[in-house]
C-alpha atoms as a PDB file:
ATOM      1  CA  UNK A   1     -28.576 -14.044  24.749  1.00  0.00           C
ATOM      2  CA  UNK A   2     -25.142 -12.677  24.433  1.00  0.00           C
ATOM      3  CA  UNK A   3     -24.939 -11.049  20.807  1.00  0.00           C
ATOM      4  CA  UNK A   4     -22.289 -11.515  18.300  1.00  0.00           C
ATOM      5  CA  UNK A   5     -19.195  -9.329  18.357  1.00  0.00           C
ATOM      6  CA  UNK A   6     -19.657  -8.082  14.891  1.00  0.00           C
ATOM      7  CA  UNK A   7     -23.575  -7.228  15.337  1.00  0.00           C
ATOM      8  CA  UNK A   8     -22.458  -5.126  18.493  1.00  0.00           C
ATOM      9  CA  UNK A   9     -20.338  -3.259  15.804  1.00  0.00           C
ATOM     10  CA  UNK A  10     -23.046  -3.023  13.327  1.00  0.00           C
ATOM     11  CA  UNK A  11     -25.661  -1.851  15.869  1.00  0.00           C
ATOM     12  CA  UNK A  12     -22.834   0.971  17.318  1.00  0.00           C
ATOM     13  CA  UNK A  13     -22.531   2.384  13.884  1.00  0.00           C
ATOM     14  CA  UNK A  14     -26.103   2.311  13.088  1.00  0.00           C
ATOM     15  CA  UNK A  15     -26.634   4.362  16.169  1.00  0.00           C
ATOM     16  CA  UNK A  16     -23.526   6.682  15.157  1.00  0.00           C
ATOM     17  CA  UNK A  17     -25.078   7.443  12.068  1.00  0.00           C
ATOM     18  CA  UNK A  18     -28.214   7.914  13.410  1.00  0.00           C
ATOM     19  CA  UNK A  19     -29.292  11.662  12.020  1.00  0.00           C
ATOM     20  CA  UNK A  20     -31.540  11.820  15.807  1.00  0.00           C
ATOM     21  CA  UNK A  21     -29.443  11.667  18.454  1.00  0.00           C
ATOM     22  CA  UNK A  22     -26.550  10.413  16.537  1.00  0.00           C
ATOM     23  CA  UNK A  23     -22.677  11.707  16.385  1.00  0.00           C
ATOM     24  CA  UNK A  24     -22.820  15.087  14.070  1.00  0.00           C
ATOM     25  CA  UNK A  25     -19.082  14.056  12.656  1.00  0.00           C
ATOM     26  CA  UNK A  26     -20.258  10.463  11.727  1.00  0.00           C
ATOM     27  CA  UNK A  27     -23.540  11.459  10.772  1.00  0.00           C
ATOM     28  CA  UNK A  28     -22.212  13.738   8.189  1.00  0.00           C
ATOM     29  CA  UNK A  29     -19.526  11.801   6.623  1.00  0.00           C
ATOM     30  CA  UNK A  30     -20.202  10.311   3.301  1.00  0.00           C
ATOM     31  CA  UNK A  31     -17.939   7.429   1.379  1.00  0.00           C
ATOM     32  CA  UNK A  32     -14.912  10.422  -0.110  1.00  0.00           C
ATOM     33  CA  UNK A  33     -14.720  11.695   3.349  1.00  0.00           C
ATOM     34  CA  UNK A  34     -14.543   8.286   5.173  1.00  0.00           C
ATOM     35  CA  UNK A  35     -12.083   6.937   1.968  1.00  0.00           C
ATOM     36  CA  UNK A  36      -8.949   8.284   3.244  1.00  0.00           C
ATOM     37  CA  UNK A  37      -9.328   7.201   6.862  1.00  0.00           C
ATOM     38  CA  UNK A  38      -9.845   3.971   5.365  1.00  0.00           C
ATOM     39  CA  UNK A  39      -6.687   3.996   3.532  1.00  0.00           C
ATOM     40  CA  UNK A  40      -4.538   5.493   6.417  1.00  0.00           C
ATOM     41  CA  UNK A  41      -6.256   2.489   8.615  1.00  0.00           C
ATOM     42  CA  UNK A  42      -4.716  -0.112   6.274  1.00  0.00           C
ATOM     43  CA  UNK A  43      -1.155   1.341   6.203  1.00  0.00           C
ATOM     44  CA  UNK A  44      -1.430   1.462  10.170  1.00  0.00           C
ATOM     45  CA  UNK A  45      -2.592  -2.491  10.103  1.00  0.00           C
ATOM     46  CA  UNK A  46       1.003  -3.040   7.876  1.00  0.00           C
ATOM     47  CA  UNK A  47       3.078  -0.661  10.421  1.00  0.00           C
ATOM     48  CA  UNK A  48       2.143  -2.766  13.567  1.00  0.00           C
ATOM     49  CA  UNK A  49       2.781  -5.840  11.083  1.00  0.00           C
ATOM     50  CA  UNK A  50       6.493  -4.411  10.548  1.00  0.00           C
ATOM     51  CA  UNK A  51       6.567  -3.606  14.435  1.00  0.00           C
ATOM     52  CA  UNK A  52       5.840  -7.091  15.571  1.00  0.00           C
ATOM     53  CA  UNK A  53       3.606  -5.385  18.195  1.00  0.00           C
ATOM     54  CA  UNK A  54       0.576  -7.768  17.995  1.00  0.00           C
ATOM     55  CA  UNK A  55      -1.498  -6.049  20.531  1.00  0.00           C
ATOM     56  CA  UNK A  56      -1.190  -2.897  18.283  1.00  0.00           C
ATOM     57  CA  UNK A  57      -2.474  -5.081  15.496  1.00  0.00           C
ATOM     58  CA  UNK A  58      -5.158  -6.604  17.104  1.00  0.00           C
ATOM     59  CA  UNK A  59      -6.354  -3.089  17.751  1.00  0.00           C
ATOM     60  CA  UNK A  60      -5.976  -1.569  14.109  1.00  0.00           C
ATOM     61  CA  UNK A  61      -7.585  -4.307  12.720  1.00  0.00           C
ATOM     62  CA  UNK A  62     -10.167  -3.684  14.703  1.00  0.00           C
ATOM     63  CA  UNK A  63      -9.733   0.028  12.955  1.00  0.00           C
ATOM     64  CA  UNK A  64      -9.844  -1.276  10.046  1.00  0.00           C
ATOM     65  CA  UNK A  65     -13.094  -3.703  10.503  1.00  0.00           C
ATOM     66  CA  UNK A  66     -14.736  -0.398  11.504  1.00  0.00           C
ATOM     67  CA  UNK A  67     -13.824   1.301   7.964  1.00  0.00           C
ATOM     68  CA  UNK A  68     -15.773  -1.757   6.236  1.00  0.00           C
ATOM     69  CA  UNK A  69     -18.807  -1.366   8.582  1.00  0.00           C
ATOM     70  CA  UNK A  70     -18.925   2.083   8.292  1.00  0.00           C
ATOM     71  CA  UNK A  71     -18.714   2.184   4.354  1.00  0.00           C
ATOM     72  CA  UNK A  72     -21.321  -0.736   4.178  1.00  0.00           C
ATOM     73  CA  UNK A  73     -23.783   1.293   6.589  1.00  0.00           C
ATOM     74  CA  UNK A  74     -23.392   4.409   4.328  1.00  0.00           C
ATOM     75  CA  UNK A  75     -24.707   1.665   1.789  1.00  0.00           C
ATOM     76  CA  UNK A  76     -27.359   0.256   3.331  1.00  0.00           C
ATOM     77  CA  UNK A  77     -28.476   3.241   4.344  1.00  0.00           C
ATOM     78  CA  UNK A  78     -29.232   4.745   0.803  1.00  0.00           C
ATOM     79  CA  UNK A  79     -29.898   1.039  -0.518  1.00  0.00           C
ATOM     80  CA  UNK A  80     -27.104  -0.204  -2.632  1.00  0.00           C
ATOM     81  CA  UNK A  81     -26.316  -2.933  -0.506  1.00  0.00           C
ATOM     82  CA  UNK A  82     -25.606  -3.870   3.096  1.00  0.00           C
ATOM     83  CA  UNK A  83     -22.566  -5.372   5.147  1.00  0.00           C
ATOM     84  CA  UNK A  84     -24.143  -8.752   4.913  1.00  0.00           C
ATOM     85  CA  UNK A  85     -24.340  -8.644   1.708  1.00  0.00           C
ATOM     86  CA  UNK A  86     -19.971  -7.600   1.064  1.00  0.00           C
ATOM     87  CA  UNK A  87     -19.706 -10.349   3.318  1.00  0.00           C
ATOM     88  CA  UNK A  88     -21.463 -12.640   1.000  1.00  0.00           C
ATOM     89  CA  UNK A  89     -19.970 -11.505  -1.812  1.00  0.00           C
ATOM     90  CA  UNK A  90     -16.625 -12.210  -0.414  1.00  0.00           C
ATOM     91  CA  UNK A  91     -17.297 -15.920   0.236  1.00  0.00           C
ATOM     92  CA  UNK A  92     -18.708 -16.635  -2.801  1.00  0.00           C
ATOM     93  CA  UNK A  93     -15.204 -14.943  -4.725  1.00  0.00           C
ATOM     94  CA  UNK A  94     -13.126 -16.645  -2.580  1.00  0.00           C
ATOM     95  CA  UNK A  95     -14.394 -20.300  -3.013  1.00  0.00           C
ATOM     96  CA  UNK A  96     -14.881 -19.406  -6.795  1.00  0.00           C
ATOM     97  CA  UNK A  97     -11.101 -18.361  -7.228  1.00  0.00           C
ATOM     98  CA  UNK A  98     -10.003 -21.346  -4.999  1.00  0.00           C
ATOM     99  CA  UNK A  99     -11.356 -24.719  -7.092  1.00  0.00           C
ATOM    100  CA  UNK A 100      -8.142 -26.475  -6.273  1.00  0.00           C
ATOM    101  CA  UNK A 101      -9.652 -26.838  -2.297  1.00  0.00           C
ATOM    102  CA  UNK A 102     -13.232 -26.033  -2.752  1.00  0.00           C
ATOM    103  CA  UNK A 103     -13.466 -28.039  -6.044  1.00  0.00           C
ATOM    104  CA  UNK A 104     -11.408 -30.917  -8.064  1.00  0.00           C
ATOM    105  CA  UNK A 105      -9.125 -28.401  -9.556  1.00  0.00           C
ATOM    106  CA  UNK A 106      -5.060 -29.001  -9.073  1.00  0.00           C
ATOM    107  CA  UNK A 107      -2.197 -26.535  -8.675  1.00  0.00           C
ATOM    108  CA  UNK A 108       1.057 -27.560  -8.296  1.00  0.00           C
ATOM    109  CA  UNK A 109       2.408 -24.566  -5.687  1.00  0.00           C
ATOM    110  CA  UNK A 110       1.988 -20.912  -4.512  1.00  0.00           C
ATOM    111  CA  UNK A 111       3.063 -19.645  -8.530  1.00  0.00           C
ATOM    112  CA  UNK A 112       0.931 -21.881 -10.037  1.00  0.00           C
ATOM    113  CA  UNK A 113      -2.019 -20.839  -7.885  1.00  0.00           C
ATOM    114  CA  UNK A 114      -0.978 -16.910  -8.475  1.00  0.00           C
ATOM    115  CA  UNK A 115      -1.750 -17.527 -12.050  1.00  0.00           C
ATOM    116  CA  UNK A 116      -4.823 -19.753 -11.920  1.00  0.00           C
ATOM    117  CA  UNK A 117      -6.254 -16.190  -9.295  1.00  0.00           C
ATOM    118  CA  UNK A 118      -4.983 -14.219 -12.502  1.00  0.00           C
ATOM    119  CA  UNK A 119      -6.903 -16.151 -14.780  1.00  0.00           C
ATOM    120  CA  UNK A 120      -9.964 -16.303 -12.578  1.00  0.00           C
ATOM    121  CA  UNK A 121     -10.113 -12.551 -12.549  1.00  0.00           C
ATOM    122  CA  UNK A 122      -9.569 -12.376 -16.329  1.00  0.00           C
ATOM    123  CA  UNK A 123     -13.017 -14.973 -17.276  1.00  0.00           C
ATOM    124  CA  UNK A 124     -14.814 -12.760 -14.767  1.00  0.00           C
ATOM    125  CA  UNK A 125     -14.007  -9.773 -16.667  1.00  0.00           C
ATOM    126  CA  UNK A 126     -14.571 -11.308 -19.508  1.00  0.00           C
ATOM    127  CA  UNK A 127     -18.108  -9.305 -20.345  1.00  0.00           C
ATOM    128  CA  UNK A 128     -17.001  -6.146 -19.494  1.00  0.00           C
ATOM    129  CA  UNK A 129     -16.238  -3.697 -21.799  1.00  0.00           C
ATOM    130  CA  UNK A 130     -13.040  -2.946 -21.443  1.00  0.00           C
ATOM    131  CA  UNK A 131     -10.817  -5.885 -22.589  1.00  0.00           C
ATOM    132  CA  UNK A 132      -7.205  -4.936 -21.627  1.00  0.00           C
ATOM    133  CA  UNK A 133      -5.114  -6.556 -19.573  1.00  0.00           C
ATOM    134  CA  UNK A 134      -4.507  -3.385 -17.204  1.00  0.00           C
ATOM    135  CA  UNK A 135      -8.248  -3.029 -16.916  1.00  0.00           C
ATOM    136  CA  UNK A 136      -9.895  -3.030 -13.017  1.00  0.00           C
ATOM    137  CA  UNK A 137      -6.656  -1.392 -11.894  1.00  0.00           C
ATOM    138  CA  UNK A 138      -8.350   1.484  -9.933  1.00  0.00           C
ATOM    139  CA  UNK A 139      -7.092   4.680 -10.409  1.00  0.00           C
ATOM    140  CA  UNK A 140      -7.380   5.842  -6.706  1.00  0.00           C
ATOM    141  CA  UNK A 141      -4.668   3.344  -5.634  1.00  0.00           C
ATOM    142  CA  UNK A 142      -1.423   4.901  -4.024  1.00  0.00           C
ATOM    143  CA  UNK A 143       0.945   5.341  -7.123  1.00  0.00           C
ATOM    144  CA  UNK A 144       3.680   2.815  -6.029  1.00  0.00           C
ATOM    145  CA  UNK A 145       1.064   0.521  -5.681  1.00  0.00           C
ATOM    146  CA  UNK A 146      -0.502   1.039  -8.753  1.00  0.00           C
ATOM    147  CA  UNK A 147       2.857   0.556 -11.048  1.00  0.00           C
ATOM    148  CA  UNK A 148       3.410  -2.771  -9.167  1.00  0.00           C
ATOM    149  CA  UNK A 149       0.179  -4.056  -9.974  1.00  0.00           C
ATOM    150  CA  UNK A 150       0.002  -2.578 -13.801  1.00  0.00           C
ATOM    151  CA  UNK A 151       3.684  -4.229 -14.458  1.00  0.00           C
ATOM    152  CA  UNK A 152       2.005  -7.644 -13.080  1.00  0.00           C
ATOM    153  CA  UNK A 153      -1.033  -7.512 -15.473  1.00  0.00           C
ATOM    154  CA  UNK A 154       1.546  -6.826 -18.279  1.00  0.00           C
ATOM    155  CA  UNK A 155       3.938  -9.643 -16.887  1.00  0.00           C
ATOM    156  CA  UNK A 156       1.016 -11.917 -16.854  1.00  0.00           C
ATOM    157  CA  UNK A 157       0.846 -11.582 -20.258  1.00  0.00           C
ATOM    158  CA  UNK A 158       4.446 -11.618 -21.044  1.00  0.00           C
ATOM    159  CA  UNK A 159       5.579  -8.400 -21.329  1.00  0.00           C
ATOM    160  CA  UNK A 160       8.028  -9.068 -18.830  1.00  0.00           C
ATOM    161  CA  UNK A 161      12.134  -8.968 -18.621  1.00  0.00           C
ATOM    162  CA  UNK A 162      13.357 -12.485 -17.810  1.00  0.00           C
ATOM    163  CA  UNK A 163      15.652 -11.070 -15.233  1.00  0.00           C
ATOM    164  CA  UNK A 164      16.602  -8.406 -13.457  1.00  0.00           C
ATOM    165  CA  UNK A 165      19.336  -7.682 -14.819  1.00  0.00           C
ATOM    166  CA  UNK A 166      18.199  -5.848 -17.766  1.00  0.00           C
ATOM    167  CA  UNK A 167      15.559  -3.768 -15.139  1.00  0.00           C
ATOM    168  CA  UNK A 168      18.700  -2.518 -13.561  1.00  0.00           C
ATOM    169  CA  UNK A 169      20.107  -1.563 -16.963  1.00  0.00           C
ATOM    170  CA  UNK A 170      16.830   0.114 -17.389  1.00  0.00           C
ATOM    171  CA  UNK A 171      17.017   2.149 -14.167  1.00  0.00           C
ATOM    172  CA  UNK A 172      20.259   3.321 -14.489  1.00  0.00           C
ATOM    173  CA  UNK A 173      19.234   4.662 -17.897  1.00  0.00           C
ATOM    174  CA  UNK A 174      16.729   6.208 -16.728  1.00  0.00           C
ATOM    175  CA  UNK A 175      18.445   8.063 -13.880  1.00  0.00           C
ATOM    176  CA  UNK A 176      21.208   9.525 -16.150  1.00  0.00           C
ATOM    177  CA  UNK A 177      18.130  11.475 -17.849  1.00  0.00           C
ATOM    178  CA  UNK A 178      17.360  12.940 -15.066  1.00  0.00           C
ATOM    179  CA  UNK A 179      20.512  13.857 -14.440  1.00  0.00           C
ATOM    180  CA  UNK A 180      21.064  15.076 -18.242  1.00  0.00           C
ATOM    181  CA  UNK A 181      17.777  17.270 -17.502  1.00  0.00           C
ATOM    182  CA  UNK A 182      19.561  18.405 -14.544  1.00  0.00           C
ATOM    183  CA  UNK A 183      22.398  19.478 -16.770  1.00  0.00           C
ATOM    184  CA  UNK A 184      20.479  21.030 -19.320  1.00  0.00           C
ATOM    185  CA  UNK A 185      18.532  23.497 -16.994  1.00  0.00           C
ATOM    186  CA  UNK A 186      16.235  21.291 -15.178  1.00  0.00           C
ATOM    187  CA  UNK A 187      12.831  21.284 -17.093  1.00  0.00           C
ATOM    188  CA  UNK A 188       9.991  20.754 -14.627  1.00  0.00           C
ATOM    189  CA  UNK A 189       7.855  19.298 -16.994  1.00  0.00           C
ATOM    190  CA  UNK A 190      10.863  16.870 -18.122  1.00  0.00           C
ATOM    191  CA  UNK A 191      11.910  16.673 -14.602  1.00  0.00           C
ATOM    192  CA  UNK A 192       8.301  15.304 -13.729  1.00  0.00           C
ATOM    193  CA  UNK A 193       8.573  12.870 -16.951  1.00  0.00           C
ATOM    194  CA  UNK A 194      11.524  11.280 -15.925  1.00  0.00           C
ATOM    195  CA  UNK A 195      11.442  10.959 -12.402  1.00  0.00           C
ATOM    196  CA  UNK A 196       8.500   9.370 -12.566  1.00  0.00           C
ATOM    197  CA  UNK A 197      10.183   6.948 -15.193  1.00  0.00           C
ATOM    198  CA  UNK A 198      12.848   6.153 -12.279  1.00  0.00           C
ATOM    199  CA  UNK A 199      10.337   5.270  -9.556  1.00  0.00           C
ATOM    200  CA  UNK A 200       8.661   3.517 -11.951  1.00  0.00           C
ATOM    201  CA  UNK A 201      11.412   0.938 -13.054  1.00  0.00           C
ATOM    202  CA  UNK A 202      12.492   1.238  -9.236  1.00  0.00           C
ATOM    203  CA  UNK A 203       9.015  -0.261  -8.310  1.00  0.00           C
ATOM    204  CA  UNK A 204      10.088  -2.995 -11.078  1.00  0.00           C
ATOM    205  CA  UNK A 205      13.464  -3.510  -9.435  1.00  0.00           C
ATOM    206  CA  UNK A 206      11.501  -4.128  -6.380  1.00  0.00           C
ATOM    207  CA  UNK A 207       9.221  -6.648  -8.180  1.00  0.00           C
ATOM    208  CA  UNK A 208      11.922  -8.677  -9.404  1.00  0.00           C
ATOM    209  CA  UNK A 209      13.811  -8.994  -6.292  1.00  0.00           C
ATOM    210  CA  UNK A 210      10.797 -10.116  -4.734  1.00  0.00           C
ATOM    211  CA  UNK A 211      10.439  -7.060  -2.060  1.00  0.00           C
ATOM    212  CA  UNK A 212       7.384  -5.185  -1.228  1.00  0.00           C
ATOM    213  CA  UNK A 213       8.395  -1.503  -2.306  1.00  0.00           C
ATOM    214  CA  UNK A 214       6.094  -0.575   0.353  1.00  0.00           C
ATOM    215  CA  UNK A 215       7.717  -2.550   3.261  1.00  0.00           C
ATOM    216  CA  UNK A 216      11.043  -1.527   1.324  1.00  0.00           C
ATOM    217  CA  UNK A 217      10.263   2.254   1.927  1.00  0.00           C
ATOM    218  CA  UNK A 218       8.628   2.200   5.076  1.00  0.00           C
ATOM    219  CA  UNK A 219      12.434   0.583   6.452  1.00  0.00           C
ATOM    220  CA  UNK A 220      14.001   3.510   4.479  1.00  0.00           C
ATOM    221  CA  UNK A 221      11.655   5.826   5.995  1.00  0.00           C
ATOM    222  CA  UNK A 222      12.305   4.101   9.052  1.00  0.00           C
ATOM    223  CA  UNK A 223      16.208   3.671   9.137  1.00  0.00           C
ATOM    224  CA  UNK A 224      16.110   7.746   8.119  1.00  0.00           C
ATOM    225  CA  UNK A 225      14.129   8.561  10.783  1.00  0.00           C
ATOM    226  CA  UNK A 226      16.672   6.659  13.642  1.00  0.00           C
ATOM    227  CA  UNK A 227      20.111   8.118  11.754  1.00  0.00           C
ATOM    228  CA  UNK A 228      18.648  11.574  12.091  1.00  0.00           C
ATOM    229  CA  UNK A 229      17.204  11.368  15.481  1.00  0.00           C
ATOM    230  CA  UNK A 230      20.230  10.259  16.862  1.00  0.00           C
ATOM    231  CA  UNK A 231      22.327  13.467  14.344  1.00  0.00           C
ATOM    232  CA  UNK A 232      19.964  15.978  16.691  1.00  0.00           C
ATOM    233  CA  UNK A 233      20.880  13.607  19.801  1.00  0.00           C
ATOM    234  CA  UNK A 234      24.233  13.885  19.451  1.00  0.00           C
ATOM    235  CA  UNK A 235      23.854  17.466  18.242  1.00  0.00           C
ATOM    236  CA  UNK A 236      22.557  18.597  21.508  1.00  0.00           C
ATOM    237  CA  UNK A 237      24.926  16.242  23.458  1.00  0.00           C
ATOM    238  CA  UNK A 238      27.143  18.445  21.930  1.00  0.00           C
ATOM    239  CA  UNK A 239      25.763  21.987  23.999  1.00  0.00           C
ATOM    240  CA  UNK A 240      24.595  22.733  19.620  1.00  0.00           C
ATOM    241  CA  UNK A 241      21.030  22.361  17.532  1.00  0.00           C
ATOM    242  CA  UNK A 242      21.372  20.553  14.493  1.00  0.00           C
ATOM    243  CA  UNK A 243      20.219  23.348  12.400  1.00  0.00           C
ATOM    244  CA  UNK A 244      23.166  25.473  13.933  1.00  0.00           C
ATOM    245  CA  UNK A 245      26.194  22.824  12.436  1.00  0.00           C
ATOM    246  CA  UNK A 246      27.175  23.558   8.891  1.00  0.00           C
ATOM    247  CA  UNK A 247      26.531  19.972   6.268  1.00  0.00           C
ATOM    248  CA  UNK A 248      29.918  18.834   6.726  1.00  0.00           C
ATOM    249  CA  UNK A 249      29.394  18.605  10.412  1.00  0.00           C
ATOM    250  CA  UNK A 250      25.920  17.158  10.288  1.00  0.00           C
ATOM    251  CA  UNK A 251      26.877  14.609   7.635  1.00  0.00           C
ATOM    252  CA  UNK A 252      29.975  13.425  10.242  1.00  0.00           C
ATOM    253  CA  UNK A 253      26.932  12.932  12.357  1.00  0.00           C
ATOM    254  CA  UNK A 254      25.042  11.065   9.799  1.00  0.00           C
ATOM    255  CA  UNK A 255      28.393   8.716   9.232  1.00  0.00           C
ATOM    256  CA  UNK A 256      28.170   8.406  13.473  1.00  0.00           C
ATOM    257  CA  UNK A 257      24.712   7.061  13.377  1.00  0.00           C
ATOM    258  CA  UNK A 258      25.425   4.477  10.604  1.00  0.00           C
ATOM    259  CA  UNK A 259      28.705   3.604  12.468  1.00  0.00           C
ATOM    260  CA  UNK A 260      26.676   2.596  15.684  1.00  0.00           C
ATOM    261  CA  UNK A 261      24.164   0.751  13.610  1.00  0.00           C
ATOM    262  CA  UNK A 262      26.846  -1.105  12.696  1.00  0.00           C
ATOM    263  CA  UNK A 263      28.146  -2.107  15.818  1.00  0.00           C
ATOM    264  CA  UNK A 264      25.248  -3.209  17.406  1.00  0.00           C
END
């Protein structure tokens, strides 16, 4: 009998983790020390997404599979729960936030169903202690991500600007204070105050337009990366190392490399 793909995976941890005869890194890992692989996983998953490269993403989803299994043998091993159970638990949330085609519910598109998910999560919440709208947003999220998803739990509750006009106003605003601190000897503590306020209402800007600030970085990242590769290409071309031109000849370079983007 041929066995299942994802019991293969299950039994290869098990016997990874296995203190006899086991792997010594795997063996002594524990769920903060696995955490951030588990993260960096994810944000590869989204890079081969961005790529297109669907052979890469086939194989860092596969990466990222492994992060669930391993966190749910840690589990099972000290007897919270086990991988069949987070499987479980994951059917039963998703045809209980999903009436309108498990059920007789009706929603009328994609924003009517966002809010009907948002309201689900609130009546589940509903016996916790902690009552706020901004509650459940876990604190070890990546910052960016954890603005977005604090200004939609306020949104969701109106506390929202109708457009984005007024989030623009906002963001200018809030980069002239920075620039006053700049001007009135640079703070760090007020520095670090309002800064954050302009990534902040940046993330918002982001929101409104309907871009991922993720995706939106990673092409800034991205488009940074090329335009200075091709400065220390054309740098060498040149018989010089970047670091060797003074700015005003690297930032010519910078202009090149936008120029050619251009014309392609």
């Amino acid at each position: 009998m041929t066995t299942h793909p994802i019991e293969r995976l299950r039994a290869i941890m098990a016997r990874l983790r296995d203190p006899e005869g086991g792997c010594p890194w795997d063996v002594q890992q524990d769920f903060a020390s696995v955490a951030p692989y588990t993260i960096e996983e994810a944000y590869e998953v989204a890079d081969a997404i961005d790529r297109g490269d669907r052979d890469d993403l086939r194989e860092e989803l596969g990466d990222l599979l492994l992060q669930v299994v391993f966190h749910a043998r840690m589990a099972e091993e000290e007897g919270s729960f086990a991988f069949n159970d987070v499987v479980a638990g994951i059917c039963e949330k998703m045809v209980r936030r999903h009436p309108h085609v498990f059920g007789d519910a009706v929603v009328a598109d994609a924003a009517a169903q966002t809010r009907a998910w948002e309201a689900h999560k609130r009546s589940e919440q509903a016996g916790r202690e902690d009552q706020s709208a901004l509650a459940g947003v876990a604190a070890g999220l990546p910052e960016w991500m954890r603005a977005l998803k604090l200004q939609k739990r306020a949104a969701a509750v109106g506390f929202e600007w109708a457009d984005a006009q007024p989030v623009l106003d906002k963001l200018h605003e809030e980069v002239e204070e920075v620039r006053a601190e700049f001007t009135q000897g640079a703070d760090p503590a007020r520095l670090l105050d309002e800064i954050g306020d302009v990534l902040f209402v940046a993330i918002n800007v982001a929101r409104h337009a309907g871009v991922d600030p993720s995706a939106a970085l990673r092409h800034a990242n991205a488009k940074f990366e090329r335009r200075f590769r091709f400065m220390e290409s054309a740098a060498a071309a040149g018989g010089s190392a970047l670091a060797a031109l003074d700015l005003a000849t690297q930032e010519q370079l910078w202009s090149d490399a936008k120029r050619q983007e251009r014309e392609r």
